[in-house]
PDB file of N, CA and C in Angstrom:
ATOM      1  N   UNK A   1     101.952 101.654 116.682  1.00  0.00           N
ATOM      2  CA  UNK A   1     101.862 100.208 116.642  1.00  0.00           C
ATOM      3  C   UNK A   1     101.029  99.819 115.424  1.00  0.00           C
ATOM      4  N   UNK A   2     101.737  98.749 114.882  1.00  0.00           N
ATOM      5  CA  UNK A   2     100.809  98.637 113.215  1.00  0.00           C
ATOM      6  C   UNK A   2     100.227  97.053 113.795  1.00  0.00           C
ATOM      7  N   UNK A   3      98.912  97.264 113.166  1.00  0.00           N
ATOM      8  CA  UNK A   3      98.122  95.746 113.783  1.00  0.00           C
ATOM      9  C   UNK A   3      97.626  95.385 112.627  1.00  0.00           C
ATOM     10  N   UNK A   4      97.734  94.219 111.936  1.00  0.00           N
ATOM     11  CA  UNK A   4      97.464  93.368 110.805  1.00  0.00           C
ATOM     12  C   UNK A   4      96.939  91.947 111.254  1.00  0.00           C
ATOM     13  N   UNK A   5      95.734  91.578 110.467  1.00  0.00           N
ATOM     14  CA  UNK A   5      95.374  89.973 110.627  1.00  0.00           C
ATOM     15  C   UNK A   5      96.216  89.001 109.401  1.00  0.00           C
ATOM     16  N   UNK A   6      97.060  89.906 108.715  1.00  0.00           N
ATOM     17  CA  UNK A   6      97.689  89.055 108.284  1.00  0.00           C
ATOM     18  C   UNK A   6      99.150  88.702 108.703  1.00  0.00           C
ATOM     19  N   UNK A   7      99.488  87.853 108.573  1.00  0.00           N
ATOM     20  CA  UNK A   7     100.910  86.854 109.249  1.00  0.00           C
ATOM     21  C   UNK A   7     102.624  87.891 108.546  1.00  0.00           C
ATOM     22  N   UNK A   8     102.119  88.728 107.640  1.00  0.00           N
ATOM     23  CA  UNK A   8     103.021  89.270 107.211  1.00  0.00           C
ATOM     24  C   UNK A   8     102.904  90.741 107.408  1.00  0.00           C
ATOM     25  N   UNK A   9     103.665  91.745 106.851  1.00  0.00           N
ATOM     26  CA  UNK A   9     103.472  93.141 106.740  1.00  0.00           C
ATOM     27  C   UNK A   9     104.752  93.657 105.546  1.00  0.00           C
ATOM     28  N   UNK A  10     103.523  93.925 104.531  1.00  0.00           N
ATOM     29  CA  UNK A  10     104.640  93.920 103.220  1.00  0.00           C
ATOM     30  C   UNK A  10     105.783  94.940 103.150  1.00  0.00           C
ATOM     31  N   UNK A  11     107.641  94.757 102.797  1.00  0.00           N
ATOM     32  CA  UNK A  11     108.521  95.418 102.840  1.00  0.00           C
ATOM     33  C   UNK A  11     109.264  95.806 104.367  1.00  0.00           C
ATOM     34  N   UNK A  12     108.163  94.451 105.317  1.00  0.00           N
ATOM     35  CA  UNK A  12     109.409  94.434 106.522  1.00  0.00           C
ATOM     36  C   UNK A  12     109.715  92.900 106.668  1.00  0.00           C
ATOM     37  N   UNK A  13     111.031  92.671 107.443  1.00  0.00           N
ATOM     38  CA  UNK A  13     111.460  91.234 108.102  1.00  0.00           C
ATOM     39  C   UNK A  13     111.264  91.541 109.225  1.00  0.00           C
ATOM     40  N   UNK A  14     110.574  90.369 110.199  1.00  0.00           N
ATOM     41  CA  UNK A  14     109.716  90.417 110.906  1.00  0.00           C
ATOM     42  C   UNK A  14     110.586  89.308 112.319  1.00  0.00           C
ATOM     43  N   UNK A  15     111.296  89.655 113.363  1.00  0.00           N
ATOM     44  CA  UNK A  15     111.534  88.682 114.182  1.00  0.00           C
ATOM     45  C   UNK A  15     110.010  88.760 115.696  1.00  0.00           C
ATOM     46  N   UNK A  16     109.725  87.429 115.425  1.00  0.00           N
ATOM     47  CA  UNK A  16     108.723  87.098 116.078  1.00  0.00           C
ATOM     48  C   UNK A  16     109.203  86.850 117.815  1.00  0.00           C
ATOM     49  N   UNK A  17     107.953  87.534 118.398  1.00  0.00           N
ATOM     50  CA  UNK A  17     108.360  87.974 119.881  1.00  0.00           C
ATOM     51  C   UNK A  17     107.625  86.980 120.789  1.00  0.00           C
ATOM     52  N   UNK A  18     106.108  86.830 120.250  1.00  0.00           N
ATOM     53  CA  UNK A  18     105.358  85.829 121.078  1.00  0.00           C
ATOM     54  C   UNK A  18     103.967  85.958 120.928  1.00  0.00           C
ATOM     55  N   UNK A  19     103.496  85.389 121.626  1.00  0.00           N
ATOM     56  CA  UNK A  19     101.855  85.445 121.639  1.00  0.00           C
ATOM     57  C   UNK A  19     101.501  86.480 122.372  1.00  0.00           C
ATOM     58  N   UNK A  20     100.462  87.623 122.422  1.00  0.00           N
ATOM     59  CA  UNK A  20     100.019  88.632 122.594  1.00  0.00           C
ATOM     60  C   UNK A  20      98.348  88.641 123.025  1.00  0.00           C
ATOM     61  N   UNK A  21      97.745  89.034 123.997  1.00  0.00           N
ATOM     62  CA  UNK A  21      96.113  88.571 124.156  1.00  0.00           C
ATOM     63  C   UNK A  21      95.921  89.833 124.863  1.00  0.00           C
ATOM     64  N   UNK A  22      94.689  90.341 124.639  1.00  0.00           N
ATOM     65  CA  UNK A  22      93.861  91.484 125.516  1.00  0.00           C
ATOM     66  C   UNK A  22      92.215  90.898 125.753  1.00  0.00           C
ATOM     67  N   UNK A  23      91.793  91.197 127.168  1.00  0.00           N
ATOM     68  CA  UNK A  23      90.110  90.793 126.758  1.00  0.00           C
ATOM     69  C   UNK A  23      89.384  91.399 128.219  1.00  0.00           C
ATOM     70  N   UNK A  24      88.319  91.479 127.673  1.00  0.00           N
ATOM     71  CA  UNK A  24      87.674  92.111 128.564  1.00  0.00           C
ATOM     72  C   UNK A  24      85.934  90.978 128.937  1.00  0.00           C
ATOM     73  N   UNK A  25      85.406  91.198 129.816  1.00  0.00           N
ATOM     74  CA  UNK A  25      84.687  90.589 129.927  1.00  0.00           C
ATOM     75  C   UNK A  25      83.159  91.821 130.448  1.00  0.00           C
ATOM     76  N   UNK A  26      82.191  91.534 129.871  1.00  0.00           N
ATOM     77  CA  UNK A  26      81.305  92.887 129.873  1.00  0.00           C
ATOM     78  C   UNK A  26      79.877  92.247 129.952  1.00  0.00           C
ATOM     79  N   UNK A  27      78.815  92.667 130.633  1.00  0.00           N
ATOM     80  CA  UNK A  27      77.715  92.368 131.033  1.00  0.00           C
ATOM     81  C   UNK A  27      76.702  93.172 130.481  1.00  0.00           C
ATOM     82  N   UNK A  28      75.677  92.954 130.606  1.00  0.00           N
ATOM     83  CA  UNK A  28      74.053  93.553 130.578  1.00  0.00           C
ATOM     84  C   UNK A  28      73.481  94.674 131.159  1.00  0.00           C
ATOM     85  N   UNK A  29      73.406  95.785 130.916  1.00  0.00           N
ATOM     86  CA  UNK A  29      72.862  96.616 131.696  1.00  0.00           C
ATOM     87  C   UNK A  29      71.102  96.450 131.751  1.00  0.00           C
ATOM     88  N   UNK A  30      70.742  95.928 133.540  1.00  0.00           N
ATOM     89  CA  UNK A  30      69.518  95.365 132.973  1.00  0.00           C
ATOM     90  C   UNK A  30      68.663  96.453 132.423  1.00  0.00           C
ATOM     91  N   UNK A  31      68.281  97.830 132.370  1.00  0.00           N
ATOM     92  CA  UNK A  31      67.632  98.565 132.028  1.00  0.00           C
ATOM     93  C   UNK A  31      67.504  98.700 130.537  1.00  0.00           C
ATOM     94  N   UNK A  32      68.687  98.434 130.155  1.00  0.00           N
ATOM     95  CA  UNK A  32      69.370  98.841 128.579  1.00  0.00           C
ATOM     96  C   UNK A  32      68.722  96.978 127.729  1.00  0.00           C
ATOM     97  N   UNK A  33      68.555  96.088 128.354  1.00  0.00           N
ATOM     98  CA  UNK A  33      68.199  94.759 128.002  1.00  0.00           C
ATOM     99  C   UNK A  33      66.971  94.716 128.249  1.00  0.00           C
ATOM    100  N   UNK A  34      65.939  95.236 129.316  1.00  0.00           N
ATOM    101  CA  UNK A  34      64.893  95.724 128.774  1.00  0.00           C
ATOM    102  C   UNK A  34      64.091  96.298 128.124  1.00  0.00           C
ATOM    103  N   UNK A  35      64.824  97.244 127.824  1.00  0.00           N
ATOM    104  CA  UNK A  35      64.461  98.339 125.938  1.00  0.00           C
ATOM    105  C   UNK A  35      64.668  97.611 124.970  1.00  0.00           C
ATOM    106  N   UNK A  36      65.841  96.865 124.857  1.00  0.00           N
ATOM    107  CA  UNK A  36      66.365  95.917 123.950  1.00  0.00           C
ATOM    108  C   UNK A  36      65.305  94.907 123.390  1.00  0.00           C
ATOM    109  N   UNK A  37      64.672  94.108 124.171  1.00  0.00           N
ATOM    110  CA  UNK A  37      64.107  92.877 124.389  1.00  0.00           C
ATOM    111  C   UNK A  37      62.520  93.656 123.178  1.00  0.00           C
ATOM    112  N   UNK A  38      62.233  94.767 123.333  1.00  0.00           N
ATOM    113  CA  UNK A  38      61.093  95.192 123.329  1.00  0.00           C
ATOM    114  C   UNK A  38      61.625  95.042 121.420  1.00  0.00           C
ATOM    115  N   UNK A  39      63.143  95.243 120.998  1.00  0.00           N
ATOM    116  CA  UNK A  39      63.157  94.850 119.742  1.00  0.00           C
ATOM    117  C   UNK A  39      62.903  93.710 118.914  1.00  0.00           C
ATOM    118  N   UNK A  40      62.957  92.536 119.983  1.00  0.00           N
ATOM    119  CA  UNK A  40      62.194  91.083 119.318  1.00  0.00           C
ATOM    120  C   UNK A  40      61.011  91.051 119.196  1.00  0.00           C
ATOM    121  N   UNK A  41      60.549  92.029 119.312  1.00  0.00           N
ATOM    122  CA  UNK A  41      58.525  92.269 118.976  1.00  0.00           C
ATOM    123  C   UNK A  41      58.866  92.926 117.602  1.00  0.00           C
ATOM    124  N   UNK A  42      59.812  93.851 117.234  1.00  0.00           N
ATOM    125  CA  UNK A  42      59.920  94.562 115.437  1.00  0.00           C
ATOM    126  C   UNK A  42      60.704  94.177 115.236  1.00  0.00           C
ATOM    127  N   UNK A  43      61.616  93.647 115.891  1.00  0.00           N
ATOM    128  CA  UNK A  43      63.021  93.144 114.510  1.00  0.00           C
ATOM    129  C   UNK A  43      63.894  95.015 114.515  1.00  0.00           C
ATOM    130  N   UNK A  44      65.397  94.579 114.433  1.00  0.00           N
ATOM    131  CA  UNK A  44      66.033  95.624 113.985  1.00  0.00           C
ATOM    132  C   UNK A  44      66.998  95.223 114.782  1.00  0.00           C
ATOM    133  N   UNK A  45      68.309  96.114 114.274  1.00  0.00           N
ATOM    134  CA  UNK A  45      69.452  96.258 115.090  1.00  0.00           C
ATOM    135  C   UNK A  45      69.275  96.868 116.955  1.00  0.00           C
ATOM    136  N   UNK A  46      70.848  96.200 117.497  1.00  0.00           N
ATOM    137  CA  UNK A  46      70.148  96.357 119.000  1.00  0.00           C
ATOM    138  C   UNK A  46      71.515  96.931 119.169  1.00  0.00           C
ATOM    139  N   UNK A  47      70.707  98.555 119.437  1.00  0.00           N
ATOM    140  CA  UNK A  47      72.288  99.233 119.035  1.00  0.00           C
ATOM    141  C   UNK A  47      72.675  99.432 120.171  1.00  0.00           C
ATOM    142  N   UNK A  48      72.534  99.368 121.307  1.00  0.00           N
ATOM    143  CA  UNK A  48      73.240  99.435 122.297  1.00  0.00           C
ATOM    144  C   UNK A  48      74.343  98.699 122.712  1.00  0.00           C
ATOM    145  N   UNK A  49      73.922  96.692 122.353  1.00  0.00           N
ATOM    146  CA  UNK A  49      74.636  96.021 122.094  1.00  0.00           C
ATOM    147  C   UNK A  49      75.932  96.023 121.172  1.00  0.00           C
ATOM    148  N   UNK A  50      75.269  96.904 120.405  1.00  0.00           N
ATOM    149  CA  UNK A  50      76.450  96.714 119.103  1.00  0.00           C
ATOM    150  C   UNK A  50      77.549  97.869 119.627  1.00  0.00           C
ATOM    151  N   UNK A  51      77.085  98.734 120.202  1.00  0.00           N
ATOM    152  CA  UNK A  51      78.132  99.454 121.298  1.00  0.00           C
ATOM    153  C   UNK A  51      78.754  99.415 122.095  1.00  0.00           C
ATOM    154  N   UNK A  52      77.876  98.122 122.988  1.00  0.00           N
ATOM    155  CA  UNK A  52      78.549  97.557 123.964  1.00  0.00           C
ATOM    156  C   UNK A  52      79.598  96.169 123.403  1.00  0.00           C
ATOM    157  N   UNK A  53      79.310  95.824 122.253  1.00  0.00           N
ATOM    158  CA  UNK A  53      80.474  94.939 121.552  1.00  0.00           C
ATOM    159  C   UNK A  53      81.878  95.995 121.171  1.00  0.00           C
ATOM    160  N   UNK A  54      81.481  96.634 120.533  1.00  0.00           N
ATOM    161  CA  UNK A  54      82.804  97.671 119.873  1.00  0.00           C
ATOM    162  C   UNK A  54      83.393  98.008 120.686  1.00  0.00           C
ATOM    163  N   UNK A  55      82.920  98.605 121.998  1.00  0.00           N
ATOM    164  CA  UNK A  55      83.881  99.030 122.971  1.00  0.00           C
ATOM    165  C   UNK A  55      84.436  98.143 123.656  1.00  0.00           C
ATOM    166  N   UNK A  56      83.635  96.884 124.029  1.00  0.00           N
ATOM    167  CA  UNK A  56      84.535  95.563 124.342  1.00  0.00           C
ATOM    168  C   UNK A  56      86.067  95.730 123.341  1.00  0.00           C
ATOM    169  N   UNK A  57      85.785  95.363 121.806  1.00  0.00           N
ATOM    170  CA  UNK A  57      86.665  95.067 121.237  1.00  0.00           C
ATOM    171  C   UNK A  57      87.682  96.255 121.013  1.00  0.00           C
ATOM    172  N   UNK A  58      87.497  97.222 122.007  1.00  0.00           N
ATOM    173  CA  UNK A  58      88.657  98.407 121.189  1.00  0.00           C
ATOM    174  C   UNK A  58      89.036  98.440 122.651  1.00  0.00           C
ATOM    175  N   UNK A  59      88.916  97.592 123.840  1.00  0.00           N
ATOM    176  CA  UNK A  59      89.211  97.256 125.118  1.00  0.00           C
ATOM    177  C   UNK A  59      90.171  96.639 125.038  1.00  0.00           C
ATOM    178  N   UNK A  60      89.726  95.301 124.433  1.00  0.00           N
ATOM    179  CA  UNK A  60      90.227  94.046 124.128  1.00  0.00           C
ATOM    180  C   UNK A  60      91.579  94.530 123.269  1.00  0.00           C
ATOM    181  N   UNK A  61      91.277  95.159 121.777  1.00  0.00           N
ATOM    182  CA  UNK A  61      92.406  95.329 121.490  1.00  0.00           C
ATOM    183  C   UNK A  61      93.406  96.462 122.130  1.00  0.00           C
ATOM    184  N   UNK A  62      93.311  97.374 122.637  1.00  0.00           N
ATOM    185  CA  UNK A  62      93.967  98.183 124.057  1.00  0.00           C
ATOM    186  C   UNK A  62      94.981  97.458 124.401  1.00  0.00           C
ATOM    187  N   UNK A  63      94.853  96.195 125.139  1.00  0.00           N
ATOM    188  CA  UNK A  63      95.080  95.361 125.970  1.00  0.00           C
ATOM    189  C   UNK A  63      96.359  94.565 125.623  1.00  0.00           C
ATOM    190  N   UNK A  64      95.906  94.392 124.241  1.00  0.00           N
ATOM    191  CA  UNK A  64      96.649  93.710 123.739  1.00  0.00           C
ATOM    192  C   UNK A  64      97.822  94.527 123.206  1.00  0.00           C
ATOM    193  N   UNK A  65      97.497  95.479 122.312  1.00  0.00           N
ATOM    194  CA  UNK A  65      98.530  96.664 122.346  1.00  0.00           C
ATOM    195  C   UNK A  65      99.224  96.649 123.381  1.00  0.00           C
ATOM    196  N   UNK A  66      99.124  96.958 124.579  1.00  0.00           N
ATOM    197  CA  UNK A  66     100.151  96.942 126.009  1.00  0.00           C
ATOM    198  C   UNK A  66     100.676  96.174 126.149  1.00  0.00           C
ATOM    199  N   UNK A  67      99.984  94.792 125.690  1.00  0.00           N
ATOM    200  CA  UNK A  67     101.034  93.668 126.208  1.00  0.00           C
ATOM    201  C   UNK A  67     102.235  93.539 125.364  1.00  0.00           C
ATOM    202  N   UNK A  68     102.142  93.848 124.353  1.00  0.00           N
ATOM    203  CA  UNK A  68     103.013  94.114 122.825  1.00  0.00           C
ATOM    204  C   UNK A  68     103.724  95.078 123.207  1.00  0.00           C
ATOM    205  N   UNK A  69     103.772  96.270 123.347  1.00  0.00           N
ATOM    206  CA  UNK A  69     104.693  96.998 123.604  1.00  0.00           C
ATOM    207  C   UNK A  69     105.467  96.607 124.968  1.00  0.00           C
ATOM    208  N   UNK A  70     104.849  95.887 125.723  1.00  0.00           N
ATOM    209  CA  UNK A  70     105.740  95.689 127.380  1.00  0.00           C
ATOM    210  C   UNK A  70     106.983  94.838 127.072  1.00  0.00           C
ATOM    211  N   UNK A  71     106.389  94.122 125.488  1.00  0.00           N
ATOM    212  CA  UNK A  71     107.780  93.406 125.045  1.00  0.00           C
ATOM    213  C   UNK A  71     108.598  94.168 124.202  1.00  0.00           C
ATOM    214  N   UNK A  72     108.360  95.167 124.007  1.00  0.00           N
ATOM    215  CA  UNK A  72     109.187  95.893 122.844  1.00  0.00           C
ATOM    216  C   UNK A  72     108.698  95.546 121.718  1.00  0.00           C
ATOM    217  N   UNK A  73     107.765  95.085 121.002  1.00  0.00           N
ATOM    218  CA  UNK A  73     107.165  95.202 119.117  1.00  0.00           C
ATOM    219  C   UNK A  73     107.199  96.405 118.580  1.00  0.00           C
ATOM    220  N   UNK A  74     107.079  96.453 117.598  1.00  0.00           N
ATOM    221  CA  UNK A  74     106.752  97.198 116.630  1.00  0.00           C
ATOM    222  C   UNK A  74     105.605  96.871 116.097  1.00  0.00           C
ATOM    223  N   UNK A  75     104.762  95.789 116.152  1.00  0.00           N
ATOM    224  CA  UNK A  75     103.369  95.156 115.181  1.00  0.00           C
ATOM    225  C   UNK A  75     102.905  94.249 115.859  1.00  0.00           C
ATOM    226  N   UNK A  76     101.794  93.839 115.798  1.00  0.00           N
ATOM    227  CA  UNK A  76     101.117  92.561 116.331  1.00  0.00           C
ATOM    228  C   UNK A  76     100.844  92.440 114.707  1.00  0.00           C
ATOM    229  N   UNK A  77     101.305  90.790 114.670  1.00  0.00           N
ATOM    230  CA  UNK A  77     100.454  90.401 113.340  1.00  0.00           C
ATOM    231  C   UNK A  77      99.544  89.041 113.193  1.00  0.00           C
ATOM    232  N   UNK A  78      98.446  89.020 112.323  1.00  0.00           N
ATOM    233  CA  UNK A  78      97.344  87.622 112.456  1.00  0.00           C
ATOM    234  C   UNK A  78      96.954  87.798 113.238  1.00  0.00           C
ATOM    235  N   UNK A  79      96.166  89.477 113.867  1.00  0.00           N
ATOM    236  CA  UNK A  79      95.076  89.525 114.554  1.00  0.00           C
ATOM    237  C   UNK A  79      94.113  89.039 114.384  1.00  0.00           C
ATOM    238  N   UNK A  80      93.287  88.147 115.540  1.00  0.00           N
ATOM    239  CA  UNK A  80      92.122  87.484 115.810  1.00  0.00           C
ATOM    240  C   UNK A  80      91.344  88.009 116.886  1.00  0.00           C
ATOM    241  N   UNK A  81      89.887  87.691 116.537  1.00  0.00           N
ATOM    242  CA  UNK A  81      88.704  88.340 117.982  1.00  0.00           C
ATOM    243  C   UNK A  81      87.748  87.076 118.233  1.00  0.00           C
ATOM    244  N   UNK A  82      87.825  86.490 119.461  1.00  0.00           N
ATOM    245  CA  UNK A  82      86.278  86.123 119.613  1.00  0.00           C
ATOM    246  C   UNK A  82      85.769  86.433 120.504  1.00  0.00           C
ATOM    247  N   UNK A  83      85.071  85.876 120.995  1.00  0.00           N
ATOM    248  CA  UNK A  83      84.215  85.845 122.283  1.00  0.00           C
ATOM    249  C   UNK A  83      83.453  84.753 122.151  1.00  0.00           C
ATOM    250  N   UNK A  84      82.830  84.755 123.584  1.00  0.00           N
ATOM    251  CA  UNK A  84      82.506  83.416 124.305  1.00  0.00           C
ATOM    252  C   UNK A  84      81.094  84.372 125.343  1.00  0.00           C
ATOM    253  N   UNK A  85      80.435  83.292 125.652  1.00  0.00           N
ATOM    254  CA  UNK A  85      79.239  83.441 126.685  1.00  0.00           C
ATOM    255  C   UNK A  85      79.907  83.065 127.915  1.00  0.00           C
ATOM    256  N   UNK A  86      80.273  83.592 128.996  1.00  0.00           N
ATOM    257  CA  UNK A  86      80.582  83.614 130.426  1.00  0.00           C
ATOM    258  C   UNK A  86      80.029  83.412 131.461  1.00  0.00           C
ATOM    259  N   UNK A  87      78.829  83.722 131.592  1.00  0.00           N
ATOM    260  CA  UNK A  87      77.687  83.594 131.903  1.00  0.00           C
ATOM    261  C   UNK A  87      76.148  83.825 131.466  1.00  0.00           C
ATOM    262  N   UNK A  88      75.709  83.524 132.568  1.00  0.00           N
ATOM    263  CA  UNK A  88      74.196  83.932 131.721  1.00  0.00           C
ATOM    264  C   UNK A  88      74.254  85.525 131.801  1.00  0.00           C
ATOM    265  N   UNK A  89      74.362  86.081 130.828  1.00  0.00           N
ATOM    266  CA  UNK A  89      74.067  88.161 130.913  1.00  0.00           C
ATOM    267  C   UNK A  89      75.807  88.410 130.665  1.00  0.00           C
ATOM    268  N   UNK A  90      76.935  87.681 130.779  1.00  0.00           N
ATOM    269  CA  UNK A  90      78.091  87.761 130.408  1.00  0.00           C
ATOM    270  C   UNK A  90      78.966  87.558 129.470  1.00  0.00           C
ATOM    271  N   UNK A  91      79.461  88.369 128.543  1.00  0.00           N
ATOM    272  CA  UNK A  91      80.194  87.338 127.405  1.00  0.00           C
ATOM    273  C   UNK A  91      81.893  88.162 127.346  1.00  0.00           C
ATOM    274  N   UNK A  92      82.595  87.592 126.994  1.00  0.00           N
ATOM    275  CA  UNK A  92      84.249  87.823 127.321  1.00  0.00           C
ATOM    276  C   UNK A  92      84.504  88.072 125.370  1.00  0.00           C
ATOM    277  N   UNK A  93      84.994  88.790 125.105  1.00  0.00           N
ATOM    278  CA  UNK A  93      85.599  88.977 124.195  1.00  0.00           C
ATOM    279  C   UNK A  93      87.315  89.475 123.864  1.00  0.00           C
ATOM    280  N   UNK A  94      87.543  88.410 123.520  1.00  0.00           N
ATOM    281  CA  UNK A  94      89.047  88.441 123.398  1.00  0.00           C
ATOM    282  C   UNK A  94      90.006  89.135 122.203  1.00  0.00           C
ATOM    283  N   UNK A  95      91.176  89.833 122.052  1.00  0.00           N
ATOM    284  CA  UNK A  95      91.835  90.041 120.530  1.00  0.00           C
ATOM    285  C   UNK A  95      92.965  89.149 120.959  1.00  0.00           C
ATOM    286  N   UNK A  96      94.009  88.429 119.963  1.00  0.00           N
ATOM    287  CA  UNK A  96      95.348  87.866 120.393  1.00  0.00           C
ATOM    288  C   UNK A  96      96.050  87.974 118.881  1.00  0.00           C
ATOM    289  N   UNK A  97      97.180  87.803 119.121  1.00  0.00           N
ATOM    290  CA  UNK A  97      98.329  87.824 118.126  1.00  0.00           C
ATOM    291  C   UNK A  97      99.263  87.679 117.997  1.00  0.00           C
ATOM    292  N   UNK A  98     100.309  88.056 117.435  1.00  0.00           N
ATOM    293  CA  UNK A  98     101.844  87.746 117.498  1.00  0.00           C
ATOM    294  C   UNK A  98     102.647  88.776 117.379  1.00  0.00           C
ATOM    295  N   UNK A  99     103.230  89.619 118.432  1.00  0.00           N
ATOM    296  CA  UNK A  99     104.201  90.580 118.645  1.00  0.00           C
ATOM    297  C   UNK A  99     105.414  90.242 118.039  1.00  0.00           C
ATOM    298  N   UNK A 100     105.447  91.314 117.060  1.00  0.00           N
ATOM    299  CA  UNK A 100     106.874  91.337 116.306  1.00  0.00           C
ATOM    300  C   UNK A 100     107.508  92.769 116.657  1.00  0.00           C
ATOM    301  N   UNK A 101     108.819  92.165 115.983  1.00  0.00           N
ATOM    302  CA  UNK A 101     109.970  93.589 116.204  1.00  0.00           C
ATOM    303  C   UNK A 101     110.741  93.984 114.880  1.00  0.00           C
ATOM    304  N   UNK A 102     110.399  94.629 113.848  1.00  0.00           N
ATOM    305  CA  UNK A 102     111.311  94.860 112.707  1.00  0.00           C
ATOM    306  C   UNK A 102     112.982  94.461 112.937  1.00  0.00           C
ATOM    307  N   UNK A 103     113.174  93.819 111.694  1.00  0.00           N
ATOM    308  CA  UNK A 103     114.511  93.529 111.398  1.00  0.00           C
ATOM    309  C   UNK A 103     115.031  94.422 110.778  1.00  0.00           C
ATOM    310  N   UNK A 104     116.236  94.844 110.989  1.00  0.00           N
ATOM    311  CA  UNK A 104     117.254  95.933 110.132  1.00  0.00           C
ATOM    312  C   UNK A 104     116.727  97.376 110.019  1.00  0.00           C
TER     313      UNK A 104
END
């Protein structure tokens, strides 16, 4: 499966299948947010977080992959990510796109 944020993919024709979304929604481990917290006293990266983002987003995009292939694509293209706060200690991070199917 070829995944591009751009709207094209150079040297194919592209028939467009639909909108495509994966997301996961992921919380706080309170133990891991208490070590954390102790980094706003020095400053620095909060690498647990930043682990617990990446694997959100390789969730998220997973997800979306499946839904793309359940239609038959070949590509998702004009991949996008955000996320959102869900709750307090919760945040949802989403990928979406547009499932295509090579022409000819």
């Amino acid at each position: 499966m070829i995944i591009v944020n751009t709207d094209y993919i150079t040297g194919k024709e592209l028939e467009m299948l639909g909108i495509v979304k994966g997301s996961t929604i992921q919380t706080k481990n309170v133990g891991r947010d208490i070590t954390q917290s102790f980094k706003n006293l020095v400053g620095g990266e909060l690498k647990s977080y930043t682990e617990m983002m990446n694997k959100a987003r390789d969730l998220a995009t997973s997800r979306m992959v499946e839904e793309a292939e359940r239609m038959g694509a070949d590509a998702v293209v004009n991949v996008r990510y955000s996320s959102s706060s869900v709750m307090q200690g919760a945040a949802e991070v989403m990928a979406y796109g547009t499932a295509v199917k090579f022409v000819g």
